[in-house]
C-alpha atoms as a PDB file:
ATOM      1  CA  UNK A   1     -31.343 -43.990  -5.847  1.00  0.00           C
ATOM      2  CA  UNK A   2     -27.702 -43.298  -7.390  1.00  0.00           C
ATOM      3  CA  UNK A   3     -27.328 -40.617 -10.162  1.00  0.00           C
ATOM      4  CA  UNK A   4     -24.345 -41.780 -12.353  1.00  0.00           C
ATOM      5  CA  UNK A   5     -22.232 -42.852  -9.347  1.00  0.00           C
ATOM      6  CA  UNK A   6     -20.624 -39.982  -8.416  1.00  0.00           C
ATOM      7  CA  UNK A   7     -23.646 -38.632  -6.758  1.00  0.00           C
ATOM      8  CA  UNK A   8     -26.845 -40.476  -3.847  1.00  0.00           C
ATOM      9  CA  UNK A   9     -30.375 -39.004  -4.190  1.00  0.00           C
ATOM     10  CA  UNK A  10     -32.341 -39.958  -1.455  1.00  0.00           C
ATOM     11  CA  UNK A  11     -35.950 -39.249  -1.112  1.00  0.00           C
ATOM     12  CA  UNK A  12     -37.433 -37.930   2.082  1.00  0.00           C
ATOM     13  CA  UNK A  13     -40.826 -36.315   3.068  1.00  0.00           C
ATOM     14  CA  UNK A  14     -39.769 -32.623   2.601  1.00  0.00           C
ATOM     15  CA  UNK A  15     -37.977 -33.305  -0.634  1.00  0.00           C
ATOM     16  CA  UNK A  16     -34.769 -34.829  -2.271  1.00  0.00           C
ATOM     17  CA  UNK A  17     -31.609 -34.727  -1.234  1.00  0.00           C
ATOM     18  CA  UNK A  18     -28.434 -35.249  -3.167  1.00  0.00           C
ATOM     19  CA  UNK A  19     -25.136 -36.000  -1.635  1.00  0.00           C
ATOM     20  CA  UNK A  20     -21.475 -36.297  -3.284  1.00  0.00           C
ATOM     21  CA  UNK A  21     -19.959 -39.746  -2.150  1.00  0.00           C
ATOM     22  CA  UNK A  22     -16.698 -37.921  -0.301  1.00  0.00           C
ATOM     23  CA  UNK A  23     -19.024 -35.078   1.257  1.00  0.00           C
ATOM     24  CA  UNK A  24     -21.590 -35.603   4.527  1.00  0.00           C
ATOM     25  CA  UNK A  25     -23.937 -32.650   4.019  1.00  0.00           C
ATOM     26  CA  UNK A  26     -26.871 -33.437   1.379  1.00  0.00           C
ATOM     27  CA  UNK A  27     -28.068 -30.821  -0.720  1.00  0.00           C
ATOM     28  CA  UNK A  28     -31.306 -29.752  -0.658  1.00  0.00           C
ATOM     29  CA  UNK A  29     -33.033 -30.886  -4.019  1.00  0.00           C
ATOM     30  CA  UNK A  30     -36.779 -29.272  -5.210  1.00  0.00           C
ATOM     31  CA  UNK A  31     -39.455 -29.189  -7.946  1.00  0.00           C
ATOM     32  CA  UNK A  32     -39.752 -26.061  -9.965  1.00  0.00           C
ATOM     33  CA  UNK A  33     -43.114 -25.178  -7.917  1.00  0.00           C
ATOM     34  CA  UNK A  34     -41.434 -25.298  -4.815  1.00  0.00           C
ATOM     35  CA  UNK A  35     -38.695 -23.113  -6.261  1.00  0.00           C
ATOM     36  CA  UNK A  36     -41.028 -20.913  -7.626  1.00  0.00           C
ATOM     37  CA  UNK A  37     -42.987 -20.553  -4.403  1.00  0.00           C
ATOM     38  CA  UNK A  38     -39.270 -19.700  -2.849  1.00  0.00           C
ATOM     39  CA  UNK A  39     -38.937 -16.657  -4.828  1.00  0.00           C
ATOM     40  CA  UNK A  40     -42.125 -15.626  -5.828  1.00  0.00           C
ATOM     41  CA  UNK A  41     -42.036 -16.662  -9.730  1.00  0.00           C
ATOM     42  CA  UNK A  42     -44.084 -18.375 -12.029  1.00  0.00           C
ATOM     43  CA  UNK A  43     -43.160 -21.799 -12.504  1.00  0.00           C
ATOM     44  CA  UNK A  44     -42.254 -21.714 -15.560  1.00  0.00           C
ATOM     45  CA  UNK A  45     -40.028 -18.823 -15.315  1.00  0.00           C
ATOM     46  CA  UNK A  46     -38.172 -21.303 -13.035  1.00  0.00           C
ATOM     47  CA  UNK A  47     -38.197 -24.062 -15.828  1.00  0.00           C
ATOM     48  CA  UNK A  48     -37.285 -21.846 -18.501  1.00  0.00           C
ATOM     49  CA  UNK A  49     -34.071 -20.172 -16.130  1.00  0.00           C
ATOM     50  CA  UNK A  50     -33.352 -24.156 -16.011  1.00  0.00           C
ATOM     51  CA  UNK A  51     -33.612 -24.605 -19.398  1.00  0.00           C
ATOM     52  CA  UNK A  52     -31.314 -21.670 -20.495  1.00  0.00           C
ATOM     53  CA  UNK A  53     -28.672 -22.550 -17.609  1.00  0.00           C
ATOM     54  CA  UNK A  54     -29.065 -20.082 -15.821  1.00  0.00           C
ATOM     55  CA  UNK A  55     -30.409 -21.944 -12.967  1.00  0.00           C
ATOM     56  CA  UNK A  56     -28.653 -25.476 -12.506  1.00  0.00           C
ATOM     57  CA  UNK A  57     -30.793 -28.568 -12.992  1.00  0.00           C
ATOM     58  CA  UNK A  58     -30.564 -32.338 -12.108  1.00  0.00           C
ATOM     59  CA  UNK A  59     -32.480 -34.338 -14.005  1.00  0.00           C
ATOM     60  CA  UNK A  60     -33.126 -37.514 -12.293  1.00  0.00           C
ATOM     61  CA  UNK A  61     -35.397 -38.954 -15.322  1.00  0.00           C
ATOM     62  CA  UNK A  62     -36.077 -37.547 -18.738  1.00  0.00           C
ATOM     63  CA  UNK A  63     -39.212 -35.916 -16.872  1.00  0.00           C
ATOM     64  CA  UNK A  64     -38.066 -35.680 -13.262  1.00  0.00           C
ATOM     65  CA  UNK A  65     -36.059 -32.117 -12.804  1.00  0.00           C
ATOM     66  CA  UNK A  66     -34.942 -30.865  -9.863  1.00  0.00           C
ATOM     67  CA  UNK A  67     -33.456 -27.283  -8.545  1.00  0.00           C
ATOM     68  CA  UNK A  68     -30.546 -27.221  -6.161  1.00  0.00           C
ATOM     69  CA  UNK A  69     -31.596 -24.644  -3.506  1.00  0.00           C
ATOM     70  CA  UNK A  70     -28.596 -23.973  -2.600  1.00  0.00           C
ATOM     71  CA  UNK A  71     -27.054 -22.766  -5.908  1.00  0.00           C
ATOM     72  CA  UNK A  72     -30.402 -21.004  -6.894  1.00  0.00           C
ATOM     73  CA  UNK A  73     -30.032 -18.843  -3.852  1.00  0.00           C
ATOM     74  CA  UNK A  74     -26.792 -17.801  -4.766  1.00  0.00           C
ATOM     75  CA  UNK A  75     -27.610 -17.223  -8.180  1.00  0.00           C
ATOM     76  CA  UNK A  76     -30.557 -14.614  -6.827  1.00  0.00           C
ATOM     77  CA  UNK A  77     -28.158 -12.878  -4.557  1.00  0.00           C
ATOM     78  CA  UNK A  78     -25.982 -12.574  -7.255  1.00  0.00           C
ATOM     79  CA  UNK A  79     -28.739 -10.973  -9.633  1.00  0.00           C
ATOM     80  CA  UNK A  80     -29.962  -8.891  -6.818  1.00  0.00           C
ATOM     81  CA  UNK A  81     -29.401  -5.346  -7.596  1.00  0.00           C
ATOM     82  CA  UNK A  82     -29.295  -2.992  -4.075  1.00  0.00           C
ATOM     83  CA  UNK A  83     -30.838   0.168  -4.587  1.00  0.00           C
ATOM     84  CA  UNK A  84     -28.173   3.106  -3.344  1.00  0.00           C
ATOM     85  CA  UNK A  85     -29.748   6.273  -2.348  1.00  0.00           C
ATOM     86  CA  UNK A  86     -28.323   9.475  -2.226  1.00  0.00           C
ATOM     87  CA  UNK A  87     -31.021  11.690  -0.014  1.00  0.00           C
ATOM     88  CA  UNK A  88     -29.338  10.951   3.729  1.00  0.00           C
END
């Protein structure tokens, strides 16, 4: 399955993966469930983050969206806010 030429989707039993043509590691592609599962948020908390950009999508059809796990992880870590305490 090609996504406007630049990229190869490939379907396996875990998931999707999509791969760059010049690069050899595929990216890990999933559903908003399983992304939601991932981190512990509603589904559509996951579709809406997708819908406002803040998480990136790749819409294979008009209905099929998927979530880069990859780049949602780092978007997390970058949100994550590490509690400093001051009682040592």
């Amino acid at each position: 399955m090609h996504a406007n030429g630049r990229y190869r989707i490939s379907q396996y039993n875990d998931g999707f993966y999509m791969k760059k043509q010049n690069e050899k590691q595929d990216v890990q592609l999933v559903d908003a469930d399983t992304l939601a599962a991932r981190y512990g948020l509603a589904s559509r908390t996951v579709r809406k983050w997708g819908n406002t950009g803040i998480f990136p999508v790749v819409k294979l059809t008009r209905r099929a969206v998927r979530y880069n796990v990859a780049a949602c992880d780092k978007i997390i870590e970058q949100r994550t806010v590490h509690a400093v305490s001051d009682f040592l």
